[in-house]
C-alpha atoms as a PDB file:
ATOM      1  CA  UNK A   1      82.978 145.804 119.451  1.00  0.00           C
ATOM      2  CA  UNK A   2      82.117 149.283 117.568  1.00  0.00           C
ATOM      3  CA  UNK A   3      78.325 147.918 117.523  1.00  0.00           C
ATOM      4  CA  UNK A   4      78.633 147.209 121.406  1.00  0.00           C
ATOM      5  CA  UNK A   5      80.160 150.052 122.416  1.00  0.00           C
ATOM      6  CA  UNK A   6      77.836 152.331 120.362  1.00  0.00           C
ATOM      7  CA  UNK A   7      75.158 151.077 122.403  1.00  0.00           C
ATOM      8  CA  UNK A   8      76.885 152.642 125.655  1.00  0.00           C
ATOM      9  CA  UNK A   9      74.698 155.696 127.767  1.00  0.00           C
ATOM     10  CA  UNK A  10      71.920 154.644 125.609  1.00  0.00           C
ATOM     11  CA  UNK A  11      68.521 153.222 127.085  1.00  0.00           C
ATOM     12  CA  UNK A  12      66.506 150.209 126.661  1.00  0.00           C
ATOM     13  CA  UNK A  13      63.779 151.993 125.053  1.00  0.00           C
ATOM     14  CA  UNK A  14      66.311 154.115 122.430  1.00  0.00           C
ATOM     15  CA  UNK A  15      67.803 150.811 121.472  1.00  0.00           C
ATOM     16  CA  UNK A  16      64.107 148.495 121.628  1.00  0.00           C
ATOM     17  CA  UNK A  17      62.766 151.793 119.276  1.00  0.00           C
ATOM     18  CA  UNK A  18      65.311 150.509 116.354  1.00  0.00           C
ATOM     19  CA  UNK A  19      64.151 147.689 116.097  1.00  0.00           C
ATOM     20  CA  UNK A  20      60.468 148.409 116.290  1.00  0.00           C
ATOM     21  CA  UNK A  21      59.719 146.951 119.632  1.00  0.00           C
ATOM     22  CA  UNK A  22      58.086 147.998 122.606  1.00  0.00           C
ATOM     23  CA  UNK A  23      59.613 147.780 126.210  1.00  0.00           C
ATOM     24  CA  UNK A  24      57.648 145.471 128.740  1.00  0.00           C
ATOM     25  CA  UNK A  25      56.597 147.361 131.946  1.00  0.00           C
ATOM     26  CA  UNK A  26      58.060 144.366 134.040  1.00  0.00           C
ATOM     27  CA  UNK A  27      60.362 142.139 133.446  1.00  0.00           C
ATOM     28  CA  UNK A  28      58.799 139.674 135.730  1.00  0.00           C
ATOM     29  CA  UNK A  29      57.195 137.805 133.035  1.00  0.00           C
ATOM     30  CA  UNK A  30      59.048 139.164 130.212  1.00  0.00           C
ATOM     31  CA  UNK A  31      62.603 137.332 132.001  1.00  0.00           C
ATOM     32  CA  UNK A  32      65.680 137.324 129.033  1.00  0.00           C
ATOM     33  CA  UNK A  33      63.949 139.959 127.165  1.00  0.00           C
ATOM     34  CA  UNK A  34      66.517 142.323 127.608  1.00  0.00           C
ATOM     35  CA  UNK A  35      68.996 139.657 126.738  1.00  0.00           C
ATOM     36  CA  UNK A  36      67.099 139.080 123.169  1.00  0.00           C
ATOM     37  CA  UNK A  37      66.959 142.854 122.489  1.00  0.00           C
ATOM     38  CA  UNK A  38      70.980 142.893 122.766  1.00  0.00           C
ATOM     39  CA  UNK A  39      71.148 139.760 120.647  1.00  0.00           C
ATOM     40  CA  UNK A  40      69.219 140.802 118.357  1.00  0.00           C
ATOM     41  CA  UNK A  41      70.495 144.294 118.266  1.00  0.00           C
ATOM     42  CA  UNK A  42      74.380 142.925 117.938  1.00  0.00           C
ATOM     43  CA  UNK A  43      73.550 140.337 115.351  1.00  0.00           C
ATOM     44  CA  UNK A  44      73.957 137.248 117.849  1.00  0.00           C
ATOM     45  CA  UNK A  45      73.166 133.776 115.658  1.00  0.00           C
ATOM     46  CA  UNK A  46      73.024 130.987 118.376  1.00  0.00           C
ATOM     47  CA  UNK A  47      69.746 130.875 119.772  1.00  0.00           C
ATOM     48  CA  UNK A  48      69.190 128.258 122.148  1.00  0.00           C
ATOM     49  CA  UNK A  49      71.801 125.953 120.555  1.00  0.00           C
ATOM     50  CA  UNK A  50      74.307 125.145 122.608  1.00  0.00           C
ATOM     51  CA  UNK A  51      77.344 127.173 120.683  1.00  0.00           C
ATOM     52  CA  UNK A  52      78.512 130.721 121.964  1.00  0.00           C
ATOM     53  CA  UNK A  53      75.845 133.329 120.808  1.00  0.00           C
ATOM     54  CA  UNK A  54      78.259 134.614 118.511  1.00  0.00           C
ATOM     55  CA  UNK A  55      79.093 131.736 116.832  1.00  0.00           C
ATOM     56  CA  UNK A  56      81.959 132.053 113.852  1.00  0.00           C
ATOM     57  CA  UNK A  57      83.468 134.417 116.473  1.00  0.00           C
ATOM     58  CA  UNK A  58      83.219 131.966 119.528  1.00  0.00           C
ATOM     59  CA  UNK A  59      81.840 134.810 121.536  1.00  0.00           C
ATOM     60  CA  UNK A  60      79.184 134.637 124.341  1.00  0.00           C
ATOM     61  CA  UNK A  61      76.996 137.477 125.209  1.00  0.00           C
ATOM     62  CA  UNK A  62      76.108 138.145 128.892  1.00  0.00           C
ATOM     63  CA  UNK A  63      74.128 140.847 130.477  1.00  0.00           C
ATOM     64  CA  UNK A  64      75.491 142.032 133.813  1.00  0.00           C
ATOM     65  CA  UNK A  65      72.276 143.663 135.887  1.00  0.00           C
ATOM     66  CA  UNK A  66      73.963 146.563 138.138  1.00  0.00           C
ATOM     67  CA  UNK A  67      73.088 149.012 141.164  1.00  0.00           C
ATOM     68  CA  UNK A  68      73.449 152.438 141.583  1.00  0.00           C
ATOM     69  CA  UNK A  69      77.103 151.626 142.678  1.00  0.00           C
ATOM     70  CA  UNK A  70      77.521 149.590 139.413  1.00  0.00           C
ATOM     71  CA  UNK A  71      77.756 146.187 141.488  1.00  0.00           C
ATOM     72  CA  UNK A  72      75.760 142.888 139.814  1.00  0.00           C
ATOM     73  CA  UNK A  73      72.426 142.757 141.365  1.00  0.00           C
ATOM     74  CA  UNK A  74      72.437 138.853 140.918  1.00  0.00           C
ATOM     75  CA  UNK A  75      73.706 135.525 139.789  1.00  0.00           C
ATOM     76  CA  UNK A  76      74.700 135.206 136.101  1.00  0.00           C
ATOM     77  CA  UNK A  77      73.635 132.217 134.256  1.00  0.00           C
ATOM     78  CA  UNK A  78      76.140 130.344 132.289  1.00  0.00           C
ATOM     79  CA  UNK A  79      74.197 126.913 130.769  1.00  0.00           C
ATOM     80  CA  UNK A  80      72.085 124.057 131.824  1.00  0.00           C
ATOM     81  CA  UNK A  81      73.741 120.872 133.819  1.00  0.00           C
ATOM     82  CA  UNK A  82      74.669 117.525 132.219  1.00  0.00           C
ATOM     83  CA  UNK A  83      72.969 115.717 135.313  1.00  0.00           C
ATOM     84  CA  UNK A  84      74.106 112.751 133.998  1.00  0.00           C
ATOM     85  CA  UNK A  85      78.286 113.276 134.678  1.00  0.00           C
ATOM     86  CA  UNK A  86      79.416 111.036 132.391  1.00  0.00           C
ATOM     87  CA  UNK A  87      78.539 113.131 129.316  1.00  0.00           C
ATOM     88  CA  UNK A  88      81.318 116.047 130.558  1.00  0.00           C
ATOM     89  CA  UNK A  89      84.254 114.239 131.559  1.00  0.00           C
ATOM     90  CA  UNK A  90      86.731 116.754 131.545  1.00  0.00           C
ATOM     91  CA  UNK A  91      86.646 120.433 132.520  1.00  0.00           C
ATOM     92  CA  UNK A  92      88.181 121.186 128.844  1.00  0.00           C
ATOM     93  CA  UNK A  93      85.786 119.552 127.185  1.00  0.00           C
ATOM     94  CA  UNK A  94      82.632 120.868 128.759  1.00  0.00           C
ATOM     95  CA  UNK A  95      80.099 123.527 128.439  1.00  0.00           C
ATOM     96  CA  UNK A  96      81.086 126.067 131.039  1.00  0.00           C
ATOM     97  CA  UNK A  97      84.338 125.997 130.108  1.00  0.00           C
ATOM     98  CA  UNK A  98      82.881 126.851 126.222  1.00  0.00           C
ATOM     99  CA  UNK A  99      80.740 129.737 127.125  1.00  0.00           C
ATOM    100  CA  UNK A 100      83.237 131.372 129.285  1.00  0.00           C
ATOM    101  CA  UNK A 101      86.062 130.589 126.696  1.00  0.00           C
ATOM    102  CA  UNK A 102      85.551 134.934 125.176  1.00  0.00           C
ATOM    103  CA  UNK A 103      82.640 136.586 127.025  1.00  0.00           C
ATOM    104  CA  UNK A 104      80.695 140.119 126.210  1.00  0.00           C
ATOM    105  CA  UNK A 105      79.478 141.519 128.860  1.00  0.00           C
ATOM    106  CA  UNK A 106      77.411 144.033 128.817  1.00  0.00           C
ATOM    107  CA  UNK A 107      76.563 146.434 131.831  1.00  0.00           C
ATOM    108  CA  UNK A 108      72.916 147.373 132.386  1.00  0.00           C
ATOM    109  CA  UNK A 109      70.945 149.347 135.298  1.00  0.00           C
ATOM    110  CA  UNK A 110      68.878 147.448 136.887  1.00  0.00           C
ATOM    111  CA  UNK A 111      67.911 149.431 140.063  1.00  0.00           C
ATOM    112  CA  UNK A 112      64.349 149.323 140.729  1.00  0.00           C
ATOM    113  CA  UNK A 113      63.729 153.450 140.917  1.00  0.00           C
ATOM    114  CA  UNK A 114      64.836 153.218 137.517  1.00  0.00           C
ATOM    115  CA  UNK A 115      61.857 152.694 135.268  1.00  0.00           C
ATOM    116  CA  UNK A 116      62.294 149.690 133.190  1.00  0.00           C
ATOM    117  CA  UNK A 117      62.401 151.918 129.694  1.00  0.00           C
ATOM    118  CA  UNK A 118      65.157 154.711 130.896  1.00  0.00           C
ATOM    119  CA  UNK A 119      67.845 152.167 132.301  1.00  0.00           C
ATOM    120  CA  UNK A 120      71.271 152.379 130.516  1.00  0.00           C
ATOM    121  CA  UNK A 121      73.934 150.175 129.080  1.00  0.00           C
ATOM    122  CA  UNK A 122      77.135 150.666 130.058  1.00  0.00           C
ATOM    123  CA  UNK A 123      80.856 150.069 128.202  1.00  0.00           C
ATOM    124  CA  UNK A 124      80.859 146.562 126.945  1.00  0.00           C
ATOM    125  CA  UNK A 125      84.000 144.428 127.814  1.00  0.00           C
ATOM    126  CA  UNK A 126      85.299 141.466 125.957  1.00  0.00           C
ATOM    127  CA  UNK A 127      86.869 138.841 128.291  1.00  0.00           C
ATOM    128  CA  UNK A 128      88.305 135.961 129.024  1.00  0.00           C
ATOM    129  CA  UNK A 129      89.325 134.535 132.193  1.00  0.00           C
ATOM    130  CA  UNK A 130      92.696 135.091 133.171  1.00  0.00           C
ATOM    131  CA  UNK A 131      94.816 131.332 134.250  1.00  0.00           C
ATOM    132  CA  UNK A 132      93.599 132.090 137.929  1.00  0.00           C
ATOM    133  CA  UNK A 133      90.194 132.845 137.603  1.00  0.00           C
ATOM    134  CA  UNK A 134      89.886 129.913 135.088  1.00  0.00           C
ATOM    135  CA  UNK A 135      91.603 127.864 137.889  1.00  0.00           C
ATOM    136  CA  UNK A 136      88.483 128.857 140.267  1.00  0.00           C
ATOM    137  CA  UNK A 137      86.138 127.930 137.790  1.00  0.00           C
ATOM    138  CA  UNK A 138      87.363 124.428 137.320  1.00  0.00           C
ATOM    139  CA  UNK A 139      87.988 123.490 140.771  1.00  0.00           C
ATOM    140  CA  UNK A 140      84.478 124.153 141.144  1.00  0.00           C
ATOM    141  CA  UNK A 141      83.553 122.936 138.506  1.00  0.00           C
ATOM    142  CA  UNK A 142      85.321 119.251 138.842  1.00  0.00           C
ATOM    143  CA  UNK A 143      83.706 119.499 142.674  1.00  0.00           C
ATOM    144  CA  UNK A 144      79.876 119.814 141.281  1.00  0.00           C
ATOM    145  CA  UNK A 145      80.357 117.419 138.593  1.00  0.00           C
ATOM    146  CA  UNK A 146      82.074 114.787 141.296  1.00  0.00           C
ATOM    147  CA  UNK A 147      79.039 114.674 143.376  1.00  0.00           C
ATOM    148  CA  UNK A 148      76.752 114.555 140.117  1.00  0.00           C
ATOM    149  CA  UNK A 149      78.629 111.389 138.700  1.00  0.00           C
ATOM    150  CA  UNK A 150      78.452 109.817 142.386  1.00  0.00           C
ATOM    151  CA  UNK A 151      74.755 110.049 142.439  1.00  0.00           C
ATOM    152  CA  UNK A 152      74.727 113.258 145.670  1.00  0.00           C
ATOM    153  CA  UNK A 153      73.296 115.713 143.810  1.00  0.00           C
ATOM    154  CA  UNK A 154      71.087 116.334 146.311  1.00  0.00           C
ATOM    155  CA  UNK A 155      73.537 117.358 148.591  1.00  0.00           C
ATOM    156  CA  UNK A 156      74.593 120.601 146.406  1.00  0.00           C
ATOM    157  CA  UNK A 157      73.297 123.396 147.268  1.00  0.00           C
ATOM    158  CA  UNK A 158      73.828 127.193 146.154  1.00  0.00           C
ATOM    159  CA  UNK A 159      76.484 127.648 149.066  1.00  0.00           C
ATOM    160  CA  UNK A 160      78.809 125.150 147.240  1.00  0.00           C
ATOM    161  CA  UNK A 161      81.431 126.873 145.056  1.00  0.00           C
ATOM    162  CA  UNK A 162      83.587 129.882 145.276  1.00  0.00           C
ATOM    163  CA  UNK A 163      82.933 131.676 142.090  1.00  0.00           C
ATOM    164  CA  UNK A 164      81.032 128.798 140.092  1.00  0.00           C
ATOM    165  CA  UNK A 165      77.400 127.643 141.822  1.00  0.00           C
ATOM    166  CA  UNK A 166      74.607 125.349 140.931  1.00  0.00           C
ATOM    167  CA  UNK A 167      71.126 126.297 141.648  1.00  0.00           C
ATOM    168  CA  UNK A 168      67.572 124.889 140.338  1.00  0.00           C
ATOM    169  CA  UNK A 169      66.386 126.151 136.998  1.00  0.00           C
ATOM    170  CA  UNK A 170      62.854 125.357 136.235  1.00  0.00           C
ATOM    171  CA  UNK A 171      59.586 126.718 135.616  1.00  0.00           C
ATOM    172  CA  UNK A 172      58.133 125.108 138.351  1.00  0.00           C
ATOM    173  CA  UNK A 173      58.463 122.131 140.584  1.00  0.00           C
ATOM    174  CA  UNK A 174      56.576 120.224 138.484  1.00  0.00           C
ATOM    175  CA  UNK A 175      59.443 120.415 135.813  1.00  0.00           C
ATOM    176  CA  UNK A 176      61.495 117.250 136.945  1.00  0.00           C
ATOM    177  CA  UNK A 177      64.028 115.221 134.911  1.00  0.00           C
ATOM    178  CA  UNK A 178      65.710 112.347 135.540  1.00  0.00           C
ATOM    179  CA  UNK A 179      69.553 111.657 136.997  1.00  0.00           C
ATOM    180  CA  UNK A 180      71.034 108.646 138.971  1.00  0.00           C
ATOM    181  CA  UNK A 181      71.066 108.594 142.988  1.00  0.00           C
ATOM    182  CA  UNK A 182      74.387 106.994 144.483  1.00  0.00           C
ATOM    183  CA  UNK A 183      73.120 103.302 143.595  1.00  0.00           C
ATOM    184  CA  UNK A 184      72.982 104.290 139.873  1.00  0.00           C
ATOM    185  CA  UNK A 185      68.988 104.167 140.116  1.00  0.00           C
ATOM    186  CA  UNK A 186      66.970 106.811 138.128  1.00  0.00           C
ATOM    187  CA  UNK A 187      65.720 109.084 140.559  1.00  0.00           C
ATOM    188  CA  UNK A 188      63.505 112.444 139.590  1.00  0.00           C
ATOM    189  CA  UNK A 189      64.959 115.776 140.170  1.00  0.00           C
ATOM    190  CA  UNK A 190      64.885 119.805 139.465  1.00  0.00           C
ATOM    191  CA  UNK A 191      66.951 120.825 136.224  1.00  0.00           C
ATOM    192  CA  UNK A 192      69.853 122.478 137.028  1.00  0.00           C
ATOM    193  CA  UNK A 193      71.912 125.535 135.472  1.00  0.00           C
ATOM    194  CA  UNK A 194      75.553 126.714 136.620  1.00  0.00           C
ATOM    195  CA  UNK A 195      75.761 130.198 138.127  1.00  0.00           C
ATOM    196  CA  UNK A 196      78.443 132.816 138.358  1.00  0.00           C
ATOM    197  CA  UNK A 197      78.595 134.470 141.661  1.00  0.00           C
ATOM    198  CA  UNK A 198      78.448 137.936 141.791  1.00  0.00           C
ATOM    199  CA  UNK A 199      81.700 138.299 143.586  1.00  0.00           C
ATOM    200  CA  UNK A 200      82.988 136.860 140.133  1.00  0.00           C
ATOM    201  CA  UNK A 201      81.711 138.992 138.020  1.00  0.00           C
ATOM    202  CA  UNK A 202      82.198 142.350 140.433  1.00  0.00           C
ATOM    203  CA  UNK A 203      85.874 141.493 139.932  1.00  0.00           C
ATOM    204  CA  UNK A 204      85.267 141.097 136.325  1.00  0.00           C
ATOM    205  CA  UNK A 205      84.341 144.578 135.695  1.00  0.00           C
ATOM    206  CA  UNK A 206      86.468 146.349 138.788  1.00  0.00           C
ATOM    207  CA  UNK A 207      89.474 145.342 136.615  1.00  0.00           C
ATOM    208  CA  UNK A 208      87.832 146.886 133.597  1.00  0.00           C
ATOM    209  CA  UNK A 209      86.811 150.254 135.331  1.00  0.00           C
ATOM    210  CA  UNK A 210      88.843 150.549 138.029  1.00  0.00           C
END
């Protein structure tokens, strides 16, 4: 936490600068950069492994992209879909619940007058949900993976969910894998990751800096 909030007020190209790196004029092909810049800057040992980033401390690191007003700009991804149901059974035993278990999140500017180099990260916050909002996330939760294990996936769209969604999360629609339709036949379909809304996480940090 003395690393992370160290790195408050300062910008992307003070912090990239430490560790020898240059900032990417756009992000648009450069997507999770900033994420590996904080990981690497905070010591994060995970990887792509599916284990909190921080892993003898069982702590996940999220970025939070803000406006001007400090609201999340977007979605936050969490993880990747089991799109087979029966390898999550229960809301304790599954991934979301995992990586939401002790979150650090991690404020960042994101407006787009702001050149890439010169945004700022804000006061980090270590969190974990409180019995309610942990409450929302498995009601959802149980209601995605319920239409997974009966074959509907189809039918779930980004709408579904009040503070946990499911959207597509591929490099292209070429990038298909395979699930069960409501017959039990394999059928080819988009990967899908679980998304936080932003109404989730703008009551994340109002309770923090409000």
């Amino acid at each position: 936490m003395q690393r992370s909030h160290a790195l408050a007020g300062l910008t992307l190209s003070e912090i990239a600068s430490r560790h020898q790196l240059r900032v990417p004029t756009r992000l648009h092909h450069a997507k999770g950069w900033i994420g590996q810049l904080l990981e690497q800057c905070l010591g994060a040992t995970a990887g792509t492994a599916a284990a909190p980033d921080f892993q003898s401390l069982g702590i996940e690191l999220k970025t939070i992209p803000v406006n001007r007003l400090g609201q999340p700009k977007e979605s936050t991804y969490v993880c990747t879909v089991p799109l087979h149901g029966e390898a999550e059974a229960c809301w304790q035993d599954s991934w979301v619940r995992g990586k939401l278990a002790c979150v650090l999140w991690l404020p960042i500017e994101a407006d787009s007058q702001i050149p890439i180099e010169a945004r700022r990260i804000g006061t980090a916050i270590l969190w974990s949900p409180s019995a309610q909002q942990e409450q929302c996330l498995q009601q959802d939760w149980e209601e995605h993976m319920e239409l997974i294990q009966c074959g509907r996936i189809q039918e779930i769209s980004a709408h579904h969910g009040t503070c946990l969604q499911i959207r597509p999360k591929a490099a292209n629609k070429k990038a298909l894998c395979t699930t069960t339709d409501e017959d039990g036949l394999p059928v080819q379909t988009l990967p899908r990751g679980f998304y936080l809304r932003p109404s989730f996480t703008a009551e994340i940090l109002r309770q923090q800096y409000c």
